[in-house]
PDB file of N, CA and C in Angstrom:
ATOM      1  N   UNK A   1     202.192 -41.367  52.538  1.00  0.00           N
ATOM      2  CA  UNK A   1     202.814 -42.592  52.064  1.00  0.00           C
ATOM      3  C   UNK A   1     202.915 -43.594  53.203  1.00  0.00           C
ATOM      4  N   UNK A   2     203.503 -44.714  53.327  1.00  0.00           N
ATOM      5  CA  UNK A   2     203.586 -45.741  53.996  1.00  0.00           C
ATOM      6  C   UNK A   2     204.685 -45.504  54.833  1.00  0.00           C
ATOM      7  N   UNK A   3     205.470 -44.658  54.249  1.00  0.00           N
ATOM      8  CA  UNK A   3     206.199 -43.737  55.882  1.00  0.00           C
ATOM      9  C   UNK A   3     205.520 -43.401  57.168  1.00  0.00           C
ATOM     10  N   UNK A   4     204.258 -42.751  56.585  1.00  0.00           N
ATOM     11  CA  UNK A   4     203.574 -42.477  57.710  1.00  0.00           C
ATOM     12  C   UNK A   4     203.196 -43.324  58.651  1.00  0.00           C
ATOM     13  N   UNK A   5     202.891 -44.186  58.237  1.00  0.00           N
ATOM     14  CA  UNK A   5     202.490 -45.862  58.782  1.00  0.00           C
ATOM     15  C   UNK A   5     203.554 -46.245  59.804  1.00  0.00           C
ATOM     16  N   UNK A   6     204.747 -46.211  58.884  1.00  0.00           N
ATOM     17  CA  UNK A   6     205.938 -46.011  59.720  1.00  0.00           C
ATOM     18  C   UNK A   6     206.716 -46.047  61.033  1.00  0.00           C
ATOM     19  N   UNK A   7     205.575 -44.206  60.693  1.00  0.00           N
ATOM     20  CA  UNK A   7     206.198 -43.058  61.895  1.00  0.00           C
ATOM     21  C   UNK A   7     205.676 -43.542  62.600  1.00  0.00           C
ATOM     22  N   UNK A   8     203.834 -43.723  62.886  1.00  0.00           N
ATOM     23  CA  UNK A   8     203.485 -44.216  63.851  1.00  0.00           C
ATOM     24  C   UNK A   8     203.444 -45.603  64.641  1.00  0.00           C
ATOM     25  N   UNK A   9     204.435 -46.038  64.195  1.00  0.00           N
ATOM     26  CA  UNK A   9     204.609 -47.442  64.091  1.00  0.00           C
ATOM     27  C   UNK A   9     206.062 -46.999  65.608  1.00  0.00           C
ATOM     28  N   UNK A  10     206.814 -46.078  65.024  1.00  0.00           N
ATOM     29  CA  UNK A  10     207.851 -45.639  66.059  1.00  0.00           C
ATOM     30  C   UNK A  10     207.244 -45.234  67.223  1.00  0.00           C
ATOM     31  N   UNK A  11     206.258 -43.945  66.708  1.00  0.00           N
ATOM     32  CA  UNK A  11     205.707 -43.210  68.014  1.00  0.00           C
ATOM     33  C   UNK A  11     205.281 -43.921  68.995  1.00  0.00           C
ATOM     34  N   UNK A  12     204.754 -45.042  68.331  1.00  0.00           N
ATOM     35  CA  UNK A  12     203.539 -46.130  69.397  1.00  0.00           C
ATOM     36  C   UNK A  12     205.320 -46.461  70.552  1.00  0.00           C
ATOM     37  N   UNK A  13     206.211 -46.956  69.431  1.00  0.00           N
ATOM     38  CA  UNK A  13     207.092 -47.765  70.339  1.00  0.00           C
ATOM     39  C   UNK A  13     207.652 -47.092  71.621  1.00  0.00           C
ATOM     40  N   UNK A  14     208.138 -45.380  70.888  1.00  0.00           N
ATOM     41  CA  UNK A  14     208.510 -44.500  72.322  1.00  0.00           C
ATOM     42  C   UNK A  14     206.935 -44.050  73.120  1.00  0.00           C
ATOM     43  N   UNK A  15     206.522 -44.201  72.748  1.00  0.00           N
ATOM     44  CA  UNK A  15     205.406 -43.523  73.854  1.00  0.00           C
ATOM     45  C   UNK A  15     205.446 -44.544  75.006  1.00  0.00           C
ATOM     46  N   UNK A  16     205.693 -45.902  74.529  1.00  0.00           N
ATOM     47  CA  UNK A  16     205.825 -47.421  75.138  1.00  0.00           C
ATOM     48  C   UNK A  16     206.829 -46.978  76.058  1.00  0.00           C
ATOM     49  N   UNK A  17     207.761 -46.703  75.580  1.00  0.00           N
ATOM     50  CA  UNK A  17     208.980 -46.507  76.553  1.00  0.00           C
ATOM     51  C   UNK A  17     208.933 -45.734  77.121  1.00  0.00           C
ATOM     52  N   UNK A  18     208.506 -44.522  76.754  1.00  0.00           N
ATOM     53  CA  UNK A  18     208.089 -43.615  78.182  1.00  0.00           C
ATOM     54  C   UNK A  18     207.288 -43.587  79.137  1.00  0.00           C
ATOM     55  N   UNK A  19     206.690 -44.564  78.452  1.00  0.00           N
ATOM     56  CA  UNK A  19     205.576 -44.802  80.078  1.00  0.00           C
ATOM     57  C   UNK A  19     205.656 -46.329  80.618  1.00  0.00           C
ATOM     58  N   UNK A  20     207.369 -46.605  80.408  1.00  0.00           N
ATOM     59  CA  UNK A  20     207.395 -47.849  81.171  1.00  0.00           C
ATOM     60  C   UNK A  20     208.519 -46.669  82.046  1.00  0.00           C
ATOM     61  N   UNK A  21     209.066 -45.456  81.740  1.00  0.00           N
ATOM     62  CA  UNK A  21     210.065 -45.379  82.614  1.00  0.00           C
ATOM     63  C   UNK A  21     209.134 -44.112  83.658  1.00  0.00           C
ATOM     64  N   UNK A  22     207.929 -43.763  83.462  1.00  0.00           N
ATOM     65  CA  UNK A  22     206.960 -43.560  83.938  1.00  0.00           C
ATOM     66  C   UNK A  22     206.659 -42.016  83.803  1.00  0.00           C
ATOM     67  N   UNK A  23     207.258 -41.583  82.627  1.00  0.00           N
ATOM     68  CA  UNK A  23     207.215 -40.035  82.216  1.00  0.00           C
ATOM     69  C   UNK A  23     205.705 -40.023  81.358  1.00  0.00           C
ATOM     70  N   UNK A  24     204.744 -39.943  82.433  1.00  0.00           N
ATOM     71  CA  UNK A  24     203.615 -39.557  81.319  1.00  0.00           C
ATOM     72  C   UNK A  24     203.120 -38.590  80.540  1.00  0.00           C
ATOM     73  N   UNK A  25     204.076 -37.716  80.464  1.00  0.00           N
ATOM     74  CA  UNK A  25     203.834 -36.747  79.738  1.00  0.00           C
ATOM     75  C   UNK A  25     204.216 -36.458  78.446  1.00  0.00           C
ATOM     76  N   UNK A  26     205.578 -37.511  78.429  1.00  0.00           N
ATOM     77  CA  UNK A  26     206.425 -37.486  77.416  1.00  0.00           C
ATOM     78  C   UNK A  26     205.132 -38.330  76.514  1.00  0.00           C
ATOM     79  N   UNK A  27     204.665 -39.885  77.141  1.00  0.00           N
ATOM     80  CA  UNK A  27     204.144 -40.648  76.146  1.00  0.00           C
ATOM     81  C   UNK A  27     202.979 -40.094  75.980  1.00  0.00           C
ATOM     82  N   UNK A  28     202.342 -39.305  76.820  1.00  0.00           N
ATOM     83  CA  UNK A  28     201.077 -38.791  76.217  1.00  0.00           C
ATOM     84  C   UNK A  28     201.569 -37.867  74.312  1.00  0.00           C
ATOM     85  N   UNK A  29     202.649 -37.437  74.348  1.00  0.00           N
ATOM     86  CA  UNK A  29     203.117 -36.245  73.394  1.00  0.00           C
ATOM     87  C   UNK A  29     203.032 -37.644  72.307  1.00  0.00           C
ATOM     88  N   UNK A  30     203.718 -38.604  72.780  1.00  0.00           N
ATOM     89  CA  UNK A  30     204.205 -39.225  71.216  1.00  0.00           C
ATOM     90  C   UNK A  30     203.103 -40.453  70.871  1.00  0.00           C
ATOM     91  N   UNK A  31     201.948 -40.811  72.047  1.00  0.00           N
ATOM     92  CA  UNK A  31     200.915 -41.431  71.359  1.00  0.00           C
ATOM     93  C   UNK A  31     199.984 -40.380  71.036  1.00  0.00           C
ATOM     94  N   UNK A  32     199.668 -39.318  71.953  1.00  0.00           N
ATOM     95  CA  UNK A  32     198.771 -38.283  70.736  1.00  0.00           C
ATOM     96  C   UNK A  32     199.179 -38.374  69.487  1.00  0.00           C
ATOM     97  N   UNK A  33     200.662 -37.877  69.383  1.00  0.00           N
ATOM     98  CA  UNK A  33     200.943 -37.900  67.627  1.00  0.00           C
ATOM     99  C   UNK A  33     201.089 -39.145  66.813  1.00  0.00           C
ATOM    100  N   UNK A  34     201.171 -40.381  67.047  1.00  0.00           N
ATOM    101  CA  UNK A  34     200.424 -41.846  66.440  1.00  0.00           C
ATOM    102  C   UNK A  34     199.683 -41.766  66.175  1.00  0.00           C
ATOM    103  N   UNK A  35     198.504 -41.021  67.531  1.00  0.00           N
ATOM    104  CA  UNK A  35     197.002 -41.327  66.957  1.00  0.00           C
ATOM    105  C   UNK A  35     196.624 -40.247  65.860  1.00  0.00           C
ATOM    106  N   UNK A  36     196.810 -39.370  65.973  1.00  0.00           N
ATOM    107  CA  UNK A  36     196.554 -37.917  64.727  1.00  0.00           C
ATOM    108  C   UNK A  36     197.368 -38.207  62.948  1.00  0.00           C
ATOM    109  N   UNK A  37     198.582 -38.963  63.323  1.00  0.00           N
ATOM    110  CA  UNK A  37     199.405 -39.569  62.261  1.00  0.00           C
ATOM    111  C   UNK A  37     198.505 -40.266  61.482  1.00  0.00           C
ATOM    112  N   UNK A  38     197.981 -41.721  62.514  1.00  0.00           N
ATOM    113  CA  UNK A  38     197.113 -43.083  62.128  1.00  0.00           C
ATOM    114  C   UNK A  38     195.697 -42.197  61.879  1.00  0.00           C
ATOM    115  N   UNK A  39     195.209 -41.406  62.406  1.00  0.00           N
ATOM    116  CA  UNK A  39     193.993 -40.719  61.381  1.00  0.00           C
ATOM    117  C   UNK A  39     193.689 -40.187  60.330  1.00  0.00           C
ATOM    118  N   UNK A  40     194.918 -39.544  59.925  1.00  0.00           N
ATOM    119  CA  UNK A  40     195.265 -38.974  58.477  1.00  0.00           C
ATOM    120  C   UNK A  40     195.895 -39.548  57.642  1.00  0.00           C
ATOM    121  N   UNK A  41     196.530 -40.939  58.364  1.00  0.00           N
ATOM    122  CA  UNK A  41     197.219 -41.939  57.183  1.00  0.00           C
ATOM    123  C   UNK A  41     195.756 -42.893  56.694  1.00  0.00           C
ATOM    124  N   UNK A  42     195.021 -43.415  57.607  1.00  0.00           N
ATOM    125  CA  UNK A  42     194.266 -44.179  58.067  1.00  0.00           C
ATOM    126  C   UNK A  42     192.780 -43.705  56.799  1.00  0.00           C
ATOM    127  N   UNK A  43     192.837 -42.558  56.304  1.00  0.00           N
ATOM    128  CA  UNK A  43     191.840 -41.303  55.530  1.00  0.00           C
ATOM    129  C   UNK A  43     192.116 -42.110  54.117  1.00  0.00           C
ATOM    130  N   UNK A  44     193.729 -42.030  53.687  1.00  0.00           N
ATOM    131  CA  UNK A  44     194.071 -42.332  52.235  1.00  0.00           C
ATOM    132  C   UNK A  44     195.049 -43.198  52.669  1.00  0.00           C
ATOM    133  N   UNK A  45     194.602 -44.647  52.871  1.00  0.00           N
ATOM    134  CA  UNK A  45     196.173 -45.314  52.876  1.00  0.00           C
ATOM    135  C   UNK A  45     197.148 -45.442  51.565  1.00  0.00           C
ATOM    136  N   UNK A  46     198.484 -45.399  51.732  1.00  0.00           N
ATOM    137  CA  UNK A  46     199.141 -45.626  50.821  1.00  0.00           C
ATOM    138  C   UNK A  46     200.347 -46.504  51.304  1.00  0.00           C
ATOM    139  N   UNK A  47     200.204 -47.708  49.960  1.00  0.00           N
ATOM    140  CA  UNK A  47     201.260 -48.793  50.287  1.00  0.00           C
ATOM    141  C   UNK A  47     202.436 -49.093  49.574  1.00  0.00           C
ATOM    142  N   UNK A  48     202.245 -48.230  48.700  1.00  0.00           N
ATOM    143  CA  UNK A  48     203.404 -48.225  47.299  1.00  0.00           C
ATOM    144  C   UNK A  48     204.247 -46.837  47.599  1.00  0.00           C
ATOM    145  N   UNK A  49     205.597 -46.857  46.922  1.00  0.00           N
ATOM    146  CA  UNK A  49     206.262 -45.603  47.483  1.00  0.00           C
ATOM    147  C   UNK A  49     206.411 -44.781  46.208  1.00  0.00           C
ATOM    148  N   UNK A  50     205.275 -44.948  45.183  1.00  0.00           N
ATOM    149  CA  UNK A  50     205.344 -43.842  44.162  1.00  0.00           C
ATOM    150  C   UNK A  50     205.146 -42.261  45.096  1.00  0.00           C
ATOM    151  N   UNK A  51     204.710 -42.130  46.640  1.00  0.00           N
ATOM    152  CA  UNK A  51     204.676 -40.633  46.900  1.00  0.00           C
ATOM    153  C   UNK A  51     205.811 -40.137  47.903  1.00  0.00           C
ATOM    154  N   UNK A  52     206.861 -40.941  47.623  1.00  0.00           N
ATOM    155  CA  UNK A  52     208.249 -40.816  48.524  1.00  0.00           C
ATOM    156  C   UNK A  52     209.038 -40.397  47.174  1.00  0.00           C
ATOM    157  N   UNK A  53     209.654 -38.883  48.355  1.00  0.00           N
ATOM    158  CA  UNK A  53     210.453 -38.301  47.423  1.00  0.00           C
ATOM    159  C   UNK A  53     211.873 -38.988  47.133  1.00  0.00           C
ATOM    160  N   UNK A  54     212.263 -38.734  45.844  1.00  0.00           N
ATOM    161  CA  UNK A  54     213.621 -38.907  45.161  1.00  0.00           C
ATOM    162  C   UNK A  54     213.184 -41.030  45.407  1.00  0.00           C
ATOM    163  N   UNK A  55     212.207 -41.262  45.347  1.00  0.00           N
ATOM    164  CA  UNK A  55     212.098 -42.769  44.619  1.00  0.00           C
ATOM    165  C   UNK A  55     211.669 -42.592  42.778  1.00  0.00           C
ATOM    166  N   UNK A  56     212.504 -43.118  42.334  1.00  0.00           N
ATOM    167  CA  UNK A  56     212.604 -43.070  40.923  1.00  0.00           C
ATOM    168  C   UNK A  56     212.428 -44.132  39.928  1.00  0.00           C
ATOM    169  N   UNK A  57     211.580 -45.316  40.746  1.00  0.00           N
ATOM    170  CA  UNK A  57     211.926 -46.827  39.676  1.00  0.00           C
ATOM    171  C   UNK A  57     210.226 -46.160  38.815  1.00  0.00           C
ATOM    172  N   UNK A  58     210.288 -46.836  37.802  1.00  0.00           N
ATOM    173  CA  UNK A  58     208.868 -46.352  37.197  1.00  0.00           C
ATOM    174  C   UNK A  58     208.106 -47.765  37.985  1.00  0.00           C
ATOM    175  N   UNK A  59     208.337 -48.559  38.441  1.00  0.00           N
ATOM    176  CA  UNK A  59     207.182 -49.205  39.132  1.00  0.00           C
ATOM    177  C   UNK A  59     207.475 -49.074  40.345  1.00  0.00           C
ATOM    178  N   UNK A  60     206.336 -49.004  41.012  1.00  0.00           N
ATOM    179  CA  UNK A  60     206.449 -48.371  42.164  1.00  0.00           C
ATOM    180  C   UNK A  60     206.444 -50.208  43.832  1.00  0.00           C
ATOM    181  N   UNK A  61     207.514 -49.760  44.149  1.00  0.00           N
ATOM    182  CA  UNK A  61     207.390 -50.694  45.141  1.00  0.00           C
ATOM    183  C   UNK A  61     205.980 -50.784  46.246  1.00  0.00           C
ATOM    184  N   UNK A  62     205.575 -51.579  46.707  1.00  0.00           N
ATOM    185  CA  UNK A  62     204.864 -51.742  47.824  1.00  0.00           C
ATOM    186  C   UNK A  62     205.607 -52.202  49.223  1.00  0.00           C
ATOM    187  N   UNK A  63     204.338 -51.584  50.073  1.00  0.00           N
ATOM    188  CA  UNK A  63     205.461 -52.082  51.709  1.00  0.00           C
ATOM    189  C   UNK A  63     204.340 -52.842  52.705  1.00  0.00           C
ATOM    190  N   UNK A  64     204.588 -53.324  53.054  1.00  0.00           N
ATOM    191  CA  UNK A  64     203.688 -54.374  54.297  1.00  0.00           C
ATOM    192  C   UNK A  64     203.946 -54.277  55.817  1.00  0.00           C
ATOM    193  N   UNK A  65     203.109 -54.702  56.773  1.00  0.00           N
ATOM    194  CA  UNK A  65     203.497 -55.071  57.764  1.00  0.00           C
ATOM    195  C   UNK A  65     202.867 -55.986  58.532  1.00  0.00           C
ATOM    196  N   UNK A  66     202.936 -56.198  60.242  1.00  0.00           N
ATOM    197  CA  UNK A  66     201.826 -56.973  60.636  1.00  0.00           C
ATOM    198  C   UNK A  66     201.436 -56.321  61.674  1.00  0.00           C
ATOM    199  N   UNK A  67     201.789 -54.586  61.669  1.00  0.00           N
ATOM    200  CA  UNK A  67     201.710 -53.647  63.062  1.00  0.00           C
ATOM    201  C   UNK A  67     199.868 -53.910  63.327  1.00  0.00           C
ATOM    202  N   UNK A  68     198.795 -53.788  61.981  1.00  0.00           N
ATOM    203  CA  UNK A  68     197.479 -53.518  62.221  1.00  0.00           C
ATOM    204  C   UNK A  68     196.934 -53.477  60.776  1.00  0.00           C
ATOM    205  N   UNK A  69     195.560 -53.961  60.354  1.00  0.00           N
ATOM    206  CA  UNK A  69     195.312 -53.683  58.994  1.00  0.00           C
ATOM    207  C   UNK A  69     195.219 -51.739  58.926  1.00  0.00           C
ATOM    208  N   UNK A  70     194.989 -51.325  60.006  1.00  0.00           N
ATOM    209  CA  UNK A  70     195.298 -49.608  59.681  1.00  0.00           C
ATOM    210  C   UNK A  70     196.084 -49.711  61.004  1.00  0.00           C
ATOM    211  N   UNK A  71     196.140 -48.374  60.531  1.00  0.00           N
ATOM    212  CA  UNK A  71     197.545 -47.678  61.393  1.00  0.00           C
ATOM    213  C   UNK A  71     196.561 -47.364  63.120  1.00  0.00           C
ATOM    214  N   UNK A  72     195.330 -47.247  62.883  1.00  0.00           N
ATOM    215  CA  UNK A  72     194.392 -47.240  64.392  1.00  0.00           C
ATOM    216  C   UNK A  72     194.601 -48.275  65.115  1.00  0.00           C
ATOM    217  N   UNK A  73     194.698 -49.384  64.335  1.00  0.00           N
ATOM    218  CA  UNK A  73     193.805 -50.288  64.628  1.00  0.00           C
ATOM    219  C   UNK A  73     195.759 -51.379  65.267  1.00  0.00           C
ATOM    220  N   UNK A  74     196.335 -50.753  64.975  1.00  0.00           N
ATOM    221  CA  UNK A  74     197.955 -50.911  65.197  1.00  0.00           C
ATOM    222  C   UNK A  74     198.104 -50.211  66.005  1.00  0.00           C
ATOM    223  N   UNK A  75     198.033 -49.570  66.919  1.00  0.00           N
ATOM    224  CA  UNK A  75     197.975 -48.371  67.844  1.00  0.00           C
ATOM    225  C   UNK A  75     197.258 -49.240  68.988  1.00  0.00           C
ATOM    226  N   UNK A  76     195.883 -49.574  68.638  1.00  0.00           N
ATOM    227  CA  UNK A  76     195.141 -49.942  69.431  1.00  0.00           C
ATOM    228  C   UNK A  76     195.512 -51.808  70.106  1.00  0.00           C
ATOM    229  N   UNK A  77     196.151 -52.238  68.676  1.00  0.00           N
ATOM    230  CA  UNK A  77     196.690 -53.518  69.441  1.00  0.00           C
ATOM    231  C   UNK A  77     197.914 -53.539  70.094  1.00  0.00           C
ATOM    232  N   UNK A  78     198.501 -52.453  69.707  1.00  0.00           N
ATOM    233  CA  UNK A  78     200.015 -52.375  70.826  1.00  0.00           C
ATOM    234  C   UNK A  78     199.441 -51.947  71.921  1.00  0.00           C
ATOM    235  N   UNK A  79     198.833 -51.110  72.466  1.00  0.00           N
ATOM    236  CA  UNK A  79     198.092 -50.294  73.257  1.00  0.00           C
ATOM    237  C   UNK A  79     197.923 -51.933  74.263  1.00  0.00           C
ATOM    238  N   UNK A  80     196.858 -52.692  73.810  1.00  0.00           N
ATOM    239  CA  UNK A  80     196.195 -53.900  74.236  1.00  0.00           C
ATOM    240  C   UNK A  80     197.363 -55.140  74.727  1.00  0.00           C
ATOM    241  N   UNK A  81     197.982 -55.214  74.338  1.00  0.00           N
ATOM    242  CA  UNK A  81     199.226 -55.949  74.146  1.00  0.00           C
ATOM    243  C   UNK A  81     199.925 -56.008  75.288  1.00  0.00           C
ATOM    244  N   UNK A  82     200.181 -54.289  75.362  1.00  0.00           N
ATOM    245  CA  UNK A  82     201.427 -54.026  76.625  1.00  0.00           C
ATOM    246  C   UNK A  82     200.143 -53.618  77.980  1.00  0.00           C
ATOM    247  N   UNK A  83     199.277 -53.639  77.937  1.00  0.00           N
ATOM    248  CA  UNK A  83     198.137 -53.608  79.372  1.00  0.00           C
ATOM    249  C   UNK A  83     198.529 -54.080  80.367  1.00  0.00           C
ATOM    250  N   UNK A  84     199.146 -55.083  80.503  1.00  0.00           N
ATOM    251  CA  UNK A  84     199.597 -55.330  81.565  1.00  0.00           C
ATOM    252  C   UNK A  84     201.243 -55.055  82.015  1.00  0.00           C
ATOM    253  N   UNK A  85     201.868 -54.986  81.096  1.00  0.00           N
ATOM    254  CA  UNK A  85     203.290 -54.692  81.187  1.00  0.00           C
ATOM    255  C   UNK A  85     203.789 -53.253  81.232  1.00  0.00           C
ATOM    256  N   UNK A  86     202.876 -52.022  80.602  1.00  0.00           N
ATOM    257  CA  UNK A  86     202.647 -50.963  80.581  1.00  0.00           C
ATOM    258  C   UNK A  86     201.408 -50.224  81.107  1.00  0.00           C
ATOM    259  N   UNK A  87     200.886 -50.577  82.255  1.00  0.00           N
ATOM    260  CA  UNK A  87     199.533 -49.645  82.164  1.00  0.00           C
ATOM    261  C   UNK A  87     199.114 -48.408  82.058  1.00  0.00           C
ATOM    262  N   UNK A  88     200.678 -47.558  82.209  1.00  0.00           N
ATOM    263  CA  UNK A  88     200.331 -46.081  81.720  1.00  0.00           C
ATOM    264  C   UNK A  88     199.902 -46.166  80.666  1.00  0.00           C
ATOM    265  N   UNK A  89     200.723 -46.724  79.624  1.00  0.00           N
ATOM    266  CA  UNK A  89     200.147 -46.581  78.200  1.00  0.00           C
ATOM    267  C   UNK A  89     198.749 -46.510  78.016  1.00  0.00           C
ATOM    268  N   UNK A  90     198.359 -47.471  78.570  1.00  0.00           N
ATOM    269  CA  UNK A  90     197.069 -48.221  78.479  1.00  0.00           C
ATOM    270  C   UNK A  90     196.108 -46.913  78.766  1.00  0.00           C
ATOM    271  N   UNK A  91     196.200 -46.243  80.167  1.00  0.00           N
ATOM    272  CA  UNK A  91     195.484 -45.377  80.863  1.00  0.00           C
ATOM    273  C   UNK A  91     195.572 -43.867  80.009  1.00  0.00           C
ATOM    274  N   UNK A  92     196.595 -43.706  79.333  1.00  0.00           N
ATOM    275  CA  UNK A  92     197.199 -42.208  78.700  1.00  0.00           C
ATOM    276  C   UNK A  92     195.791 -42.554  77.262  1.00  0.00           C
ATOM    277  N   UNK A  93     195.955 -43.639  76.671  1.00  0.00           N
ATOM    278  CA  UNK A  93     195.236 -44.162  75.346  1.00  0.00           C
ATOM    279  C   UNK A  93     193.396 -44.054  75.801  1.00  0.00           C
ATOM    280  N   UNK A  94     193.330 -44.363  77.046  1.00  0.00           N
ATOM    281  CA  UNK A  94     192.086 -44.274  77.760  1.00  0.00           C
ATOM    282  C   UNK A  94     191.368 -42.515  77.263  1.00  0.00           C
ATOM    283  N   UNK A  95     192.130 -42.126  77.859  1.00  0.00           N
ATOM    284  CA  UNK A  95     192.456 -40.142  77.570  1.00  0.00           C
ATOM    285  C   UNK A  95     191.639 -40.103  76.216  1.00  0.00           C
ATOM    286  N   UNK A  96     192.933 -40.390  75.719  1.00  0.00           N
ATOM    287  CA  UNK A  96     193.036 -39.364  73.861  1.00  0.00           C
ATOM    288  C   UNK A  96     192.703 -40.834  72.830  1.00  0.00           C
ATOM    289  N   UNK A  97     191.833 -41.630  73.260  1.00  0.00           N
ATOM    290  CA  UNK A  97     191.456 -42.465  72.511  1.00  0.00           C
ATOM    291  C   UNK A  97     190.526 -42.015  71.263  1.00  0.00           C
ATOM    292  N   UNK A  98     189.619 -40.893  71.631  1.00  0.00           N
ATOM    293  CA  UNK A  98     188.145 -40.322  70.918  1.00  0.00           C
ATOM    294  C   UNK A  98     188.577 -39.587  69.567  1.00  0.00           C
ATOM    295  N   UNK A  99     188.142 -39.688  68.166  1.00  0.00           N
ATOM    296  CA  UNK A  99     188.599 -39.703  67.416  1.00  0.00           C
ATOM    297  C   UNK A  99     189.090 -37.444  67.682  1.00  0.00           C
ATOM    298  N   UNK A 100     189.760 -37.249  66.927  1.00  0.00           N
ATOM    299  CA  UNK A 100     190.300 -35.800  66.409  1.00  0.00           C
ATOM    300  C   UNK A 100     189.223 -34.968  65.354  1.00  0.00           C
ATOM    301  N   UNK A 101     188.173 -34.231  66.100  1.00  0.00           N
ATOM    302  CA  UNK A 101     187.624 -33.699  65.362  1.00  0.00           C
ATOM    303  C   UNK A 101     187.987 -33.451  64.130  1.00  0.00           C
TER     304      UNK A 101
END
């Protein structure tokens, strides 16, 4: 669901923060899991919350954002963004950029 979108929408933000306070290990953990999130959300997007549990309207809401038209591609512009203000980020994303078998 568009939770997922979400999540990695968070992960991107702490991985950010951990590699401004210069723990690269921490942000390597939580942009790996953005990027593996944004690959399997990224497969079947979903924008409506008919697959969120205990939502009950019979029409199903939709959700938006302006993180990335996919959840990669949102990853990859935060990534781009903070390059100079973060370059761990930048360098950790260098790494584990290549898609997840």
């Amino acid at each position: 669901s568009y939770l997922d979108k979400g999540n990695v929408i968070i992960l991107v933000g702490c991985a950010n923060f951990a590699a401004k306070l210069g723990d690269k290990e921490k942000a390597k953990e939580y942009l790996f899991e953005a990027k593996k999130t944004a690959e399997i959300f990224d497969r079947n997007p979903d924008y409506s919350a008919k697959n969120i549990k205990f939502y009950q309207k019979e029409k199903p809401a939709f959700s938006g954002d302006n993180f990335g038209i996919t959840a990669m591609e949102g990853i990859e512009n935060t990534v781009e963004t903070e390059k100079n203000n973060t370059p761990l980020l930048y360098e950790i994303w260098q790494e584990i950029k290549e898609p997840i078998a």
